[in-house]
N, C-alpha and C. Protein backbone atom coordinates (compact mmCIF):
# COMPACT_ATOMS: atom_id res chain seq x y z
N UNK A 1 7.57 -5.13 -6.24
CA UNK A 1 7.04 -5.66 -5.03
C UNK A 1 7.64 -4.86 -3.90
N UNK A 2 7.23 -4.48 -2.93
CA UNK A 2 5.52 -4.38 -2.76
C UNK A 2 4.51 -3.52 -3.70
N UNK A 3 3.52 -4.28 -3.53
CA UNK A 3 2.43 -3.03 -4.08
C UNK A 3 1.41 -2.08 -3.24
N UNK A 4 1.15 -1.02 -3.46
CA UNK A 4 0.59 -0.53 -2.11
C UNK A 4 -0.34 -0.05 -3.50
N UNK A 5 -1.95 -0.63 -3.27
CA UNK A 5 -3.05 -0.49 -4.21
C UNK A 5 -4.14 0.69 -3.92
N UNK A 6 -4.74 1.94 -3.79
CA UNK A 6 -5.32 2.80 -3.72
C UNK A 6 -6.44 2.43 -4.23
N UNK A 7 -7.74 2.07 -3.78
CA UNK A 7 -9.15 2.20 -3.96
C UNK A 7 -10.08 2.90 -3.68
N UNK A 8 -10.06 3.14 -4.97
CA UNK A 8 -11.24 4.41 -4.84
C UNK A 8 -11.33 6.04 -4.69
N UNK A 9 -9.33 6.24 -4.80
CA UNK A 9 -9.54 7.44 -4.53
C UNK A 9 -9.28 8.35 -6.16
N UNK A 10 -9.66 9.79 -5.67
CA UNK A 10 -9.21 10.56 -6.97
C UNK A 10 -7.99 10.41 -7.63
N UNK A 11 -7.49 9.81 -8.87
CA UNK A 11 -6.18 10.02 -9.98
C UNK A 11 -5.16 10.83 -9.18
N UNK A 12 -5.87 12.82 -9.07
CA UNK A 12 -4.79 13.16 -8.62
C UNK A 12 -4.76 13.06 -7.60
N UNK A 13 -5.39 13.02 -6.43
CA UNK A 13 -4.89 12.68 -5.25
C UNK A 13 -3.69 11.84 -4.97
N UNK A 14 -4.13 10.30 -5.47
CA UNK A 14 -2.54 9.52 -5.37
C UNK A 14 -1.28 10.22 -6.21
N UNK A 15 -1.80 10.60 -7.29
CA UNK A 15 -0.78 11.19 -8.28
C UNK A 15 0.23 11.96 -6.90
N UNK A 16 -0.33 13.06 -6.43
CA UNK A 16 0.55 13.81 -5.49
C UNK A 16 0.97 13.24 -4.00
N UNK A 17 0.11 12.10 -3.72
CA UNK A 17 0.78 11.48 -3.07
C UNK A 17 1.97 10.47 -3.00
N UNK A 18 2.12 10.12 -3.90
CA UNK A 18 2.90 8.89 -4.23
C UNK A 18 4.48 8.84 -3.97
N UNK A 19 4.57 9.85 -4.11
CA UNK A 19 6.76 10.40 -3.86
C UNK A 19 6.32 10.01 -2.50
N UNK A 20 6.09 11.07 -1.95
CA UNK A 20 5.64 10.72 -0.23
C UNK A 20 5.39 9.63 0.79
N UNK A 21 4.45 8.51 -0.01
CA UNK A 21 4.21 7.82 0.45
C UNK A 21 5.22 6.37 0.00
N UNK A 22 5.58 6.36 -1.00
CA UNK A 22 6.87 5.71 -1.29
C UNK A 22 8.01 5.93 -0.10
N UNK A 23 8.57 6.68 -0.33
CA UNK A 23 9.70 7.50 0.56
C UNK A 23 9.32 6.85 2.03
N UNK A 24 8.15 7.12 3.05
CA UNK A 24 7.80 6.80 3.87
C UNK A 24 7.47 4.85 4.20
N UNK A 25 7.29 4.60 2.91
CA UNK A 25 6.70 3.19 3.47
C UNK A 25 7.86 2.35 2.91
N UNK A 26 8.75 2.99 2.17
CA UNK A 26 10.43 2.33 2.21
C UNK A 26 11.34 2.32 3.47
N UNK A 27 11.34 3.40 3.76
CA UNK A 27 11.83 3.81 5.06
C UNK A 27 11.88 2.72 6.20
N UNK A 28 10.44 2.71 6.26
CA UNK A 28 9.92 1.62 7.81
C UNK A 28 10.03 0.38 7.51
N UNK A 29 9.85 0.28 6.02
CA UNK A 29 9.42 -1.55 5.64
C UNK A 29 11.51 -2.15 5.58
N UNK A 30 12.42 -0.48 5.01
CA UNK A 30 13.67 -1.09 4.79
C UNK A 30 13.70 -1.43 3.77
N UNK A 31 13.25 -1.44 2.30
CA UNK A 31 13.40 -1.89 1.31
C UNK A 31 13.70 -0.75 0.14
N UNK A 32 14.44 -0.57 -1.43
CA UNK A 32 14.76 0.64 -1.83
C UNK A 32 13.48 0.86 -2.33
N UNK A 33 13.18 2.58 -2.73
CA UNK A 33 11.97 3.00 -3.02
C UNK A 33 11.95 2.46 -4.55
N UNK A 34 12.55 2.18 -5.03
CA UNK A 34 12.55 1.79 -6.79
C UNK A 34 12.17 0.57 -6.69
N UNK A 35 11.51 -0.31 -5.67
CA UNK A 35 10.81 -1.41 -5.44
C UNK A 35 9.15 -1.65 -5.66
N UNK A 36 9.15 -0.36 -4.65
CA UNK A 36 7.61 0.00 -4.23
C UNK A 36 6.88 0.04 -5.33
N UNK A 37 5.90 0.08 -5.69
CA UNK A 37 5.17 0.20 -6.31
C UNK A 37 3.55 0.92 -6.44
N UNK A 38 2.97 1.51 -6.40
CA UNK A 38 1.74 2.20 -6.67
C UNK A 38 0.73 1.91 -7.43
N UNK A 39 -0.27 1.53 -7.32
CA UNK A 39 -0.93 1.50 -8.38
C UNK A 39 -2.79 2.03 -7.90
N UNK A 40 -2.95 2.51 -8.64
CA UNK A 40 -4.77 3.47 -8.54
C UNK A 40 -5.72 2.37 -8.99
N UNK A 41 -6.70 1.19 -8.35
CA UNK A 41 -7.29 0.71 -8.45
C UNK A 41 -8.89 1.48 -8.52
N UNK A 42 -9.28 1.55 -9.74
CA UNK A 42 -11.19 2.35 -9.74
C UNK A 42 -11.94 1.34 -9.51
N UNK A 43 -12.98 1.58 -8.71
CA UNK A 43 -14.01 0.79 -8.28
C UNK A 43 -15.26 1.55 -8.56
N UNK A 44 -16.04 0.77 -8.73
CA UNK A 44 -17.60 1.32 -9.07
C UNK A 44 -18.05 0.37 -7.62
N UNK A 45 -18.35 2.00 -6.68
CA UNK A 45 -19.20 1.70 -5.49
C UNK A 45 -20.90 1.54 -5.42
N UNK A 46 -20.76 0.27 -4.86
CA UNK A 46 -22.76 -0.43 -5.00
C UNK A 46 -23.18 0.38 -3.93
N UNK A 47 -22.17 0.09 -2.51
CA UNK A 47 -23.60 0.28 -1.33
C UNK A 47 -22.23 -0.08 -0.25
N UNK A 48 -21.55 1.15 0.49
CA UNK A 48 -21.04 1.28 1.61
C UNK A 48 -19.66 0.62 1.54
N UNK A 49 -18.98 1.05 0.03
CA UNK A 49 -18.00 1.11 -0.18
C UNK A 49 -16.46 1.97 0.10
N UNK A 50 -15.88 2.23 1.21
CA UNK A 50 -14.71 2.94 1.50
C UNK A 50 -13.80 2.86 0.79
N UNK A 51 -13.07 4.47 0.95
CA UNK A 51 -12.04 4.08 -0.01
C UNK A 51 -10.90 3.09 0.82
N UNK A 52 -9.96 2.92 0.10
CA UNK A 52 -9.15 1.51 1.01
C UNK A 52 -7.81 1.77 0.32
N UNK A 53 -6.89 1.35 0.94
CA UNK A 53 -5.27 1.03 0.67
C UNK A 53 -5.06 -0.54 0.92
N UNK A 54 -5.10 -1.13 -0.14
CA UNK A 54 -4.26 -2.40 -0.03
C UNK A 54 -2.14 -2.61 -0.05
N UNK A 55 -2.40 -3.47 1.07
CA UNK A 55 -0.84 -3.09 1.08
C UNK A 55 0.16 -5.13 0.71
N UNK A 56 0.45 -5.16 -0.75
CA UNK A 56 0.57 -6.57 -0.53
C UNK A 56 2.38 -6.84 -0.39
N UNK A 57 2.55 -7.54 0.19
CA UNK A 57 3.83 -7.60 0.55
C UNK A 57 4.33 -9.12 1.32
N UNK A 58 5.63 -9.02 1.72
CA UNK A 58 5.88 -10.15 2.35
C UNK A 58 5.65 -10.01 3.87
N UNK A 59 5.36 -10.60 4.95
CA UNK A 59 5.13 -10.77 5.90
C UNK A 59 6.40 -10.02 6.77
N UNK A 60 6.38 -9.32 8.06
CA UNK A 60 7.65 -8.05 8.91
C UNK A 60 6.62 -8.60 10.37
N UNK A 61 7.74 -7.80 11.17
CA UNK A 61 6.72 -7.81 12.59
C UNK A 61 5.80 -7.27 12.89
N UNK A 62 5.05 -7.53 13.70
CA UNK A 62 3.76 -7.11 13.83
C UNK A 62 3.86 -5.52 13.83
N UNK A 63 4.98 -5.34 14.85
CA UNK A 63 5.21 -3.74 14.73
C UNK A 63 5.79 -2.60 13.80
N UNK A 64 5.94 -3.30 12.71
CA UNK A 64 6.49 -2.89 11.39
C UNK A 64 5.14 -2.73 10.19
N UNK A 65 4.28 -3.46 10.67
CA UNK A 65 2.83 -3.27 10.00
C UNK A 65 2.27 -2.34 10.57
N UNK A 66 1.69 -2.36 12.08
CA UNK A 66 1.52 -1.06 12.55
C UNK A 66 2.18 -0.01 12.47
N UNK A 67 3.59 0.14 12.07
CA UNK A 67 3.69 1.76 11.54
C UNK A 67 3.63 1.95 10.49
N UNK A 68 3.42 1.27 9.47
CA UNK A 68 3.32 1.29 8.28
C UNK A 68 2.03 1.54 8.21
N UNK A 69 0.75 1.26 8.88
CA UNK A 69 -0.37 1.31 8.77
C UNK A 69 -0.72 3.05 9.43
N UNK A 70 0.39 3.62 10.39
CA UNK A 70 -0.25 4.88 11.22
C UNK A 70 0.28 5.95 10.50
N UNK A 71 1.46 5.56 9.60
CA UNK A 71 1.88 6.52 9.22
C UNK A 71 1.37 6.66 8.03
N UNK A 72 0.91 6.20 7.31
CA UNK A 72 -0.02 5.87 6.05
C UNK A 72 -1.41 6.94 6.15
N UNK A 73 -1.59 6.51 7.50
CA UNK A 73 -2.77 6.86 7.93
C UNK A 73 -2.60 8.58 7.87
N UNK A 74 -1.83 8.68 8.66
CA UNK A 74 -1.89 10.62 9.08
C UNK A 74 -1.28 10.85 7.81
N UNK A 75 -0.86 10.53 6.57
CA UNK A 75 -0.67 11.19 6.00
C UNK A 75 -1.67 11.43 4.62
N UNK A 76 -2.48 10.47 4.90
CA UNK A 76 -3.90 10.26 3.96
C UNK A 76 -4.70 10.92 4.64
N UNK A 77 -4.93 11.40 5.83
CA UNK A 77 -5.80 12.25 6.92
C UNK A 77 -4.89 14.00 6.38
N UNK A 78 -3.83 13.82 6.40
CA UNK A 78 -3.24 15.32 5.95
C UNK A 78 -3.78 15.61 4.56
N UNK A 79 -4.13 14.65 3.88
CA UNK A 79 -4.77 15.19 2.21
C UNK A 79 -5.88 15.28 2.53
N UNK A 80 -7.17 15.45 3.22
CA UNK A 80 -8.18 15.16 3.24
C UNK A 80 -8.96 13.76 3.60
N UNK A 81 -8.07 12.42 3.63
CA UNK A 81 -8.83 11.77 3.26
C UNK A 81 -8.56 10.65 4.80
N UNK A 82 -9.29 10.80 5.94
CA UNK A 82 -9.12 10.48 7.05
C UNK A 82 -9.82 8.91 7.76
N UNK A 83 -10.88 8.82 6.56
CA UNK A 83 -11.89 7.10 6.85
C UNK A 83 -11.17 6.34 5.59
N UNK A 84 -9.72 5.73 5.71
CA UNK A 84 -9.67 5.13 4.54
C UNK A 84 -9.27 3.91 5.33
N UNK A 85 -9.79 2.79 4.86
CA UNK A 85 -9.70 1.45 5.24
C UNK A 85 -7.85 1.11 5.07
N UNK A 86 -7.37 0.47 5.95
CA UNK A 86 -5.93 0.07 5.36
C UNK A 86 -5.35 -1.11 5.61
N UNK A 87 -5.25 -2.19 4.73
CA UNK A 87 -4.94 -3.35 5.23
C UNK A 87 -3.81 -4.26 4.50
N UNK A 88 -3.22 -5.64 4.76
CA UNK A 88 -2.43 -6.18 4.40
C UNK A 88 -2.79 -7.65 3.63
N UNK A 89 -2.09 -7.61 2.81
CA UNK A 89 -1.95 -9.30 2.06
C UNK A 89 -1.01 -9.55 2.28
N UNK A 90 -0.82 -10.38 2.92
CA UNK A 90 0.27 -11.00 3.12
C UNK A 90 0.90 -12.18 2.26
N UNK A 91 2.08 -11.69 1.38
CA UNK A 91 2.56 -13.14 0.67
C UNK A 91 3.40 -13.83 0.72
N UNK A 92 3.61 -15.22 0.22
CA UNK A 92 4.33 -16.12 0.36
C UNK A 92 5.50 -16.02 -0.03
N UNK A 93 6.71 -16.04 -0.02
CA UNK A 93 7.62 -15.82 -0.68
C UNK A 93 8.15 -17.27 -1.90
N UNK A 94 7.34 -18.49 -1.18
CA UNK A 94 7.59 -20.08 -2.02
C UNK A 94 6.62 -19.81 -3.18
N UNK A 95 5.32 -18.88 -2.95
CA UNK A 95 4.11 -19.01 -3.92
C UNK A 95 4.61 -17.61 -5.00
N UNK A 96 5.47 -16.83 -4.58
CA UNK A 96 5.44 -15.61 -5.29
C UNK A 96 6.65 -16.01 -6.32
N UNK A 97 6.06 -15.93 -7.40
CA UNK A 97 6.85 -16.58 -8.68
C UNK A 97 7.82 -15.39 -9.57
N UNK A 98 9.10 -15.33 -10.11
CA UNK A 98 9.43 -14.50 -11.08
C UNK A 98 10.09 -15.05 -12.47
N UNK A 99 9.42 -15.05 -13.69
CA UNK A 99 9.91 -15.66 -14.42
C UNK A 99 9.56 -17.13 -14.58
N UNK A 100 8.51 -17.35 -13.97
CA UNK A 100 8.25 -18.75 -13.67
C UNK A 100 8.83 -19.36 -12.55
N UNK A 101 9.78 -18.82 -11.83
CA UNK A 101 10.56 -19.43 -11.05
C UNK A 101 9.97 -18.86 -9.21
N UNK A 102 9.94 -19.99 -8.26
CA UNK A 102 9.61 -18.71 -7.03
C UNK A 102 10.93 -18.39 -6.79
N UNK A 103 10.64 -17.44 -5.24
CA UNK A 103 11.65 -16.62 -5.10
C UNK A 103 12.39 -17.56 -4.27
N UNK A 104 11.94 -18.55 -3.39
CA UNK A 104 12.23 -19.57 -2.19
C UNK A 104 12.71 -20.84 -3.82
């Protein structure tokens, strides 16, 4: 936890992004990078599907989402990939369970 989910883009693309974007979204969020998590979600696009970054995590200040969201950004714009949707889930920390147990 966190998970930062990639939709829709090419294998290797995230593949070579991922040190990078770890490193960077530990940094701002403050948490160790052996936390983070990655994962390449494939989607089969119907009709005006973007690719997207889901970012699920526990709730920071507003201004801790926005850099997490700009810096995300220019560095998915530095690979090529500059219209990618990027947004947050925000979770509970009473609802987020480990072991059966929550974390609250």
């Amino acid at each position: 936890m966190p998970y930062l989910r990639f939709k829709g883009f090419p294998r290797g693309d995230v593949e070579q992004l991922a040190p990078l974007v770890v490193e960077e979204f530990a940094h701002i969020v403050k948490v160790p990078q052996e936390i983070v998590k990655i994962e390449l979600l494939p989607v089969e696009p119907i009709l005006n599907s973007p690719l997207s970054l889901e970012i699920m995590m526990f709730p920071r200040e507003q201004a801790i989402h926005n850099d997490v969201a700009a810096r995300l950004h220019s560095l998915l714009k530095e690979y090529g990939h500059s219209q990618v949707h990027i947004f947050f889930i925000l979770l509970n920390r009473a609802l987020y369970y480990k072991e059966g147990q929550p974390l609250e």
